[in-house]
Structures are given as C-alpha cells and as structure tokens.
Protein backbone atom coordinates (compact mmCIF):
# COMPACT_ATOMS: atom_id res chain seq x y z
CA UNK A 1 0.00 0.00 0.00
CA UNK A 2 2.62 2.43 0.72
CA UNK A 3 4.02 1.85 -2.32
CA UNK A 4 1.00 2.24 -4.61
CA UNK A 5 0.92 5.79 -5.74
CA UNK A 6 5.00 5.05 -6.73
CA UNK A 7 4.00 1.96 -8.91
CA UNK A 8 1.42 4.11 -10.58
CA UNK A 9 3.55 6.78 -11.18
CA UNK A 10 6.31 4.52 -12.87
CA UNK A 11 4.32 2.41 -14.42
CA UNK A 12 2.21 5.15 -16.23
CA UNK A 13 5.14 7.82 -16.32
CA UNK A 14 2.65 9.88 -14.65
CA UNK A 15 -0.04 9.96 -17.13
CA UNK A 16 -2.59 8.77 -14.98
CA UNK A 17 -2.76 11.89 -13.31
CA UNK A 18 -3.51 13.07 -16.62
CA UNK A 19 -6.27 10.89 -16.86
CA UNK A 20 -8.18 10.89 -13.48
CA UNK A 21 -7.85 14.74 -14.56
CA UNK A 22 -9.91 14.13 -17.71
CA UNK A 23 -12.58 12.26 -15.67
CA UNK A 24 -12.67 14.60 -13.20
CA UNK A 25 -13.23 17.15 -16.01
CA UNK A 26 -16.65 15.23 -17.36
CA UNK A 27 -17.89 14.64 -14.13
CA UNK A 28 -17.68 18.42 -12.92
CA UNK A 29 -18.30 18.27 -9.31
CA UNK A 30 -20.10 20.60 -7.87
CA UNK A 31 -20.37 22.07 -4.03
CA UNK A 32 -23.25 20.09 -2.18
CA UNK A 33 -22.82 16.71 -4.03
CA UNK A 34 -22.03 13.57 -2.39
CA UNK A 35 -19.55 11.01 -3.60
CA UNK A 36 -19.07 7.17 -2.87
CA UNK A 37 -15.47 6.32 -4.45
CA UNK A 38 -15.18 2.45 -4.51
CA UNK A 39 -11.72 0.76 -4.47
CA UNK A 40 -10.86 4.35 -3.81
CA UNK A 41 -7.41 3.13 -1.43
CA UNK A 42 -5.15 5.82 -1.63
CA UNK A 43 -7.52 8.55 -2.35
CA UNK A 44 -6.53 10.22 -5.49
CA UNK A 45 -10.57 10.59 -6.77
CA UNK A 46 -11.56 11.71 -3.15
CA UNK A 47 -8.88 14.43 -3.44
CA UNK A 48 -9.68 15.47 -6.88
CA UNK A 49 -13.40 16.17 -6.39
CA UNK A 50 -12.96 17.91 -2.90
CA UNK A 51 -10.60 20.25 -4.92
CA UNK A 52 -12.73 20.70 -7.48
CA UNK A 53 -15.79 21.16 -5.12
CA UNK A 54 -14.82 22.02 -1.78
CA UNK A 55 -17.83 21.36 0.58
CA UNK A 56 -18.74 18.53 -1.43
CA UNK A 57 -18.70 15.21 0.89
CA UNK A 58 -17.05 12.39 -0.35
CA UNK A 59 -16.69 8.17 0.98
CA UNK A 60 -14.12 6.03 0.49
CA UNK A 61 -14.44 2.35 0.25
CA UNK A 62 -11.95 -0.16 0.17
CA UNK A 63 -11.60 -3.66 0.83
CA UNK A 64 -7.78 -3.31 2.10
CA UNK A 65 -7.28 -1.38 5.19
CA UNK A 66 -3.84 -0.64 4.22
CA UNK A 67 -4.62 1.42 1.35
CA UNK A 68 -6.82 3.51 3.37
CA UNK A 69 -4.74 3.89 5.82
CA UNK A 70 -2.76 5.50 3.44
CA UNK A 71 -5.26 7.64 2.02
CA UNK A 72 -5.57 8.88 5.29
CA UNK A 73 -2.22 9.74 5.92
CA UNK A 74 -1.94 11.68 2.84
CA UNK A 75 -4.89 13.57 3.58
CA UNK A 76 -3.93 14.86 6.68
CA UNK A 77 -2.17 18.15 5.48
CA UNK A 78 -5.47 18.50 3.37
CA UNK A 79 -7.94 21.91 4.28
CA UNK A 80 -11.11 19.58 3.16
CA UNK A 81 -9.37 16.02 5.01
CA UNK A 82 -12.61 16.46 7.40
CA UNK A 83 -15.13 15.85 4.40
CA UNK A 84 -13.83 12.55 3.59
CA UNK A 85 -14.94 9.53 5.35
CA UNK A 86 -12.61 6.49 4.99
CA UNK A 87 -14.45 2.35 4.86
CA UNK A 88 -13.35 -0.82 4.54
CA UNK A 89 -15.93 -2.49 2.65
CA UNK A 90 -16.94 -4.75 -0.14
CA UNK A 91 -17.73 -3.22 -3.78
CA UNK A 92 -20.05 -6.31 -4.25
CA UNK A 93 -22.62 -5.81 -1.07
CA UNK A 94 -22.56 -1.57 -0.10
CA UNK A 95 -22.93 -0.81 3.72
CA UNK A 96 -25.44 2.75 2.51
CA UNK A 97 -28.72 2.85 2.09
CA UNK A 98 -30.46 3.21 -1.37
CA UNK A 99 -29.62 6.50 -2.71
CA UNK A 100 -27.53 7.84 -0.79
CA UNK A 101 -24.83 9.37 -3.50
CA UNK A 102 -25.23 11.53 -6.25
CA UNK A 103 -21.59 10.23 -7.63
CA UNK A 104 -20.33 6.88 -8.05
CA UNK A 105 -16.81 6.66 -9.08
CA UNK A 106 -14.19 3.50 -9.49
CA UNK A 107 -11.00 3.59 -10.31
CA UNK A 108 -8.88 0.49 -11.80
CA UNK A 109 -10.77 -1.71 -9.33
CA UNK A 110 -13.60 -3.05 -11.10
CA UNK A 111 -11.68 -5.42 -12.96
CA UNK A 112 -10.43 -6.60 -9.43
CA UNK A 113 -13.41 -8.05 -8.24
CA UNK A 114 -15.47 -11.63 -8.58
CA UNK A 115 -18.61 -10.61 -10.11
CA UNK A 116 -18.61 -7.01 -12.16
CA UNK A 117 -22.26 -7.69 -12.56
CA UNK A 118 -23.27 -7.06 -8.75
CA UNK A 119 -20.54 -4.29 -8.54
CA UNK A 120 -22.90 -2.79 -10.88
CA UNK A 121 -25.53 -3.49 -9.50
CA UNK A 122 -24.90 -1.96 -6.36
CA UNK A 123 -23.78 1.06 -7.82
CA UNK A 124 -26.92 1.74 -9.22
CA UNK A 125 -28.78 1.31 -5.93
CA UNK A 126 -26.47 3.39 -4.16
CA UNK A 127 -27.22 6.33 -6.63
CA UNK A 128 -29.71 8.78 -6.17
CA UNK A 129 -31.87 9.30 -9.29
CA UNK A 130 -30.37 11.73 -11.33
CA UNK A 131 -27.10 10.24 -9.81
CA UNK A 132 -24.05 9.49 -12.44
CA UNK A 133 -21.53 6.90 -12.69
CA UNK A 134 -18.05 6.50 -13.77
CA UNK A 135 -15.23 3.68 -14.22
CA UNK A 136 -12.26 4.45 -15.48
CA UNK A 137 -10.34 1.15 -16.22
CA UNK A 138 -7.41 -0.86 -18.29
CA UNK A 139 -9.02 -2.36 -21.84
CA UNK A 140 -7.87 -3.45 -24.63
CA UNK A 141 -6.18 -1.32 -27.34
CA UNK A 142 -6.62 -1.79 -31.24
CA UNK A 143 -3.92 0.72 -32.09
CA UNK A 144 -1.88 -1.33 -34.68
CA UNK A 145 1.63 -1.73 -33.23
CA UNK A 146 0.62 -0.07 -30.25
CA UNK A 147 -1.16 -3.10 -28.92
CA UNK A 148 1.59 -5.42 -29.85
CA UNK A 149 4.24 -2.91 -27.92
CA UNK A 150 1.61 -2.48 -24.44
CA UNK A 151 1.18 -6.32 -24.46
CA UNK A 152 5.12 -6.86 -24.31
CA UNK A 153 5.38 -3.80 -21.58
CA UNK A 154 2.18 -5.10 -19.42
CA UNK A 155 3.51 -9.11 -19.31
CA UNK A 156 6.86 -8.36 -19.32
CA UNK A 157 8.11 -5.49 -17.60
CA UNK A 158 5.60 -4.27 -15.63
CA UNK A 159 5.74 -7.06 -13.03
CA UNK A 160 9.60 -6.55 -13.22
CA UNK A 161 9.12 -2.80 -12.04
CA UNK A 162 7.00 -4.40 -9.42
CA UNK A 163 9.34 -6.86 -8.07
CA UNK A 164 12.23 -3.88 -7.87
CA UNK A 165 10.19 -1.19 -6.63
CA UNK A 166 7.12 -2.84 -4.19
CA UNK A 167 8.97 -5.93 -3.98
CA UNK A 168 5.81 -7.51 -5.35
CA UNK A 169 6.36 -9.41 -9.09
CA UNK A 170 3.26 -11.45 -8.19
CA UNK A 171 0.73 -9.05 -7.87
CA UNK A 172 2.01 -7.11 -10.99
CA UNK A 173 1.69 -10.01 -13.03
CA UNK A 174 -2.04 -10.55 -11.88
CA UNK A 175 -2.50 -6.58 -12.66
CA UNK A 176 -1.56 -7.56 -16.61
CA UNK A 177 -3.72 -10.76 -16.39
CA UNK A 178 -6.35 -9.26 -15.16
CA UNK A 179 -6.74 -6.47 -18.05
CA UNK A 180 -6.56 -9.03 -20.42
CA UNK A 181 -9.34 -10.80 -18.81
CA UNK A 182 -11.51 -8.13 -18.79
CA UNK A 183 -14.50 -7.58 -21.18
CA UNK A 184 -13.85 -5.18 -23.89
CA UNK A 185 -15.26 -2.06 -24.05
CA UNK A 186 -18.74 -2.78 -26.11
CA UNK A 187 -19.43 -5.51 -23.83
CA UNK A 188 -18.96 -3.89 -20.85
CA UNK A 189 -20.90 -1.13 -21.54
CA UNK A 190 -23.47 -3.24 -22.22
CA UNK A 191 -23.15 -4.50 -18.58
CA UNK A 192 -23.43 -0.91 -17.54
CA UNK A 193 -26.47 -0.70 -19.36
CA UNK A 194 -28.03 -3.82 -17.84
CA UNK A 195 -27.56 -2.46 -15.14
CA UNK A 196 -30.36 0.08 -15.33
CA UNK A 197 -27.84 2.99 -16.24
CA UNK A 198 -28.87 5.18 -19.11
CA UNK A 199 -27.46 7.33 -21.31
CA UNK A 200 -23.91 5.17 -21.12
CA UNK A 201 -21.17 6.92 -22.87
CA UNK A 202 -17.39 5.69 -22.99
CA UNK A 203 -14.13 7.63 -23.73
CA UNK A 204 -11.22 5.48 -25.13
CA UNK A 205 -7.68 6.70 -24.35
CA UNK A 206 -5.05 5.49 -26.34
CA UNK A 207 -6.94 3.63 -28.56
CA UNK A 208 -8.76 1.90 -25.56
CA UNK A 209 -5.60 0.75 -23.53
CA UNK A 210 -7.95 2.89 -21.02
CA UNK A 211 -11.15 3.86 -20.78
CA UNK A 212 -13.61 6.39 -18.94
CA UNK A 213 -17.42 4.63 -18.81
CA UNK A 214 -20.14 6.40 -17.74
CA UNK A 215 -23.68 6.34 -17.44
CA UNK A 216 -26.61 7.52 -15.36
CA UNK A 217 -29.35 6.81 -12.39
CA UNK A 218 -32.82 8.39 -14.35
C-alpha cells in the first residue's frame, strides 16, 4: 500500500494523473454533491473532487485497510481532510442505504473483483436518481503496433518494475492478467447498461488501452 501511488507513477510515467484529470473534467463536481469512491485506497478521486468542489462530501471504500490507511495519511495536510470519510468495505454488497450518492466513481478496481455484474448493480442502488456513474479502467487497445508494444510492456516489464520497486512481481503479473481478462469495451458497456444505467457513454484513451465509462441513475 505504501508503495502504490509510486508503482502508478512509474508504471504510467505519470499519465494517470492526466487521466483521473480528464474524468474529473466530465464529471464536474459541484459544491453540495455527495460522492461514494469504490476501491478508492489511496484517495486520489476523493482528493480530486474535494478540490474541485470544496464542501462537497465524499466516501471512500476499500476492501484493504492498508490502502486507506494511506489515504488517510496523505490527507492529513489537506484543508477539506474532514469531508472525507474512509471504509473498509466490499464493492459487491454496499454498507449505505439506497440513494444515498449523487456520484459513483471507481477507479482500476472493477476489474479486481469476482462478479462485475453485482458491482454494478450496487452502484446503481447506491445512486440517487439523477445520480451518475463512472469507471475508469485498463481495456484493450486496437492501435496497430501499439497493442503489440503495451502487451510486451504489461507481461513483461511491468511485473519486473513491481518486483524492484514494491517488492511484489506477483501481484504485478495478476494486474496484466487481469486487463486481459476483462470484457472489452462494447461488452462492458453493455453490462453498464443492464444495469439500469442510461445514457452510457465511454471515452477510449489510447486507442482503448484505457477507458472512462459512464452512465446515469434516471
């Protein structure tokens, strides 16, 4: 955990700042608003939308302790640290009432979990109607050449820079198997959409090696 926002760092050269950024930028949060931030560990969405929206209240929920803990400590030289309430809980079964959020956001941890279908699910109860979600995760890119070059850096290298830096090959390895697991952008929006969501838009970024889902509560 305490080595977390490093790996991302190094393993995206820092572009994933770029990209939360971009999400952040479609979801325009706005004062008043309440978010639930799933898999939200470290708290780099939290952060982003108190920023953004200041007495906005925002939930963190996380199935590792660890990674909140660290969330925590780096929000302690934070102005709006008192608006964020840290969890340990399960994506799959949501300790809130229905709608109780107006935003539900997750971050590279859908892909993480056993069923996607009743992470959905319970996003969509946990929304308020007129409430919006987002996912931003790992897909699969059809940039010719591209693809061919991410594949070799994602099963390759990556879990070397996670053996030298968190001391953690295993886990890195997983990370690559699991994007390649994952259902490609069509089909999960058409999860999203099952659902209940409406209105389901998705953003590819380079050439859908990420993506930004989205869709909403009406």
């Amino acid at each position: 955990a305490g080595r977390y926002d490093l790996m991302n760092d190094v393993m995206s050269l820092g572009i994933h700042r770029l990209w939360k950024d971009a999400m952040m930028d479609w979801l325009a949060p706005r004062n008043g608003q309440r978010l639930l931030d799933v898999a939200g560990g470290t708290g780099d969405i939290a952060f982003r939308f108190l920023k953004r929206a200041p007495s906005a209240q925002a939930v963190v929920v996380d199935l590792t302790e660890d990674m909140l803990i660290a969330g925590q400590e780096r929000a302690e030289s934070l102005t709006y640290r008192d608006s964020i309430e840290w969890m340990v809980g399960d994506a799959m079964a949501l300790p809130f009432q229905d709608g109780s959020f107006d935003v539900y956001t997750i971050v590279f941890g859908i892909r993480n979990v056993t069923h996607i279908d009743r992470v959905l699910s319970e996003a969509y109860r946990a929304l308020r109607f007129g409430g919006r979600f987002y996912c931003m995760e790992f897909s699969t890119t059809d940039w010719p050449g591209f693809k061919q070059a991410y594949d070799l850096y994602s099963h390759k290298i990556m879990p070397k820079i996670g053996g030298m830096i968190a001391d953690d090959e295993d886990s890195y390895r997983y990370l690559a198997e699991s994007i390649r697991r994952f259902p490609p952008m069509p089909k999960f929006e058409t999860m999203i959409r099952d659902a209940g969501f409406a209105n389901t838009k998705v953003e590819p970024i380079l050439g859908g090696a990420v993506a930004i889902h989205s869709g909403w509560k009406i």
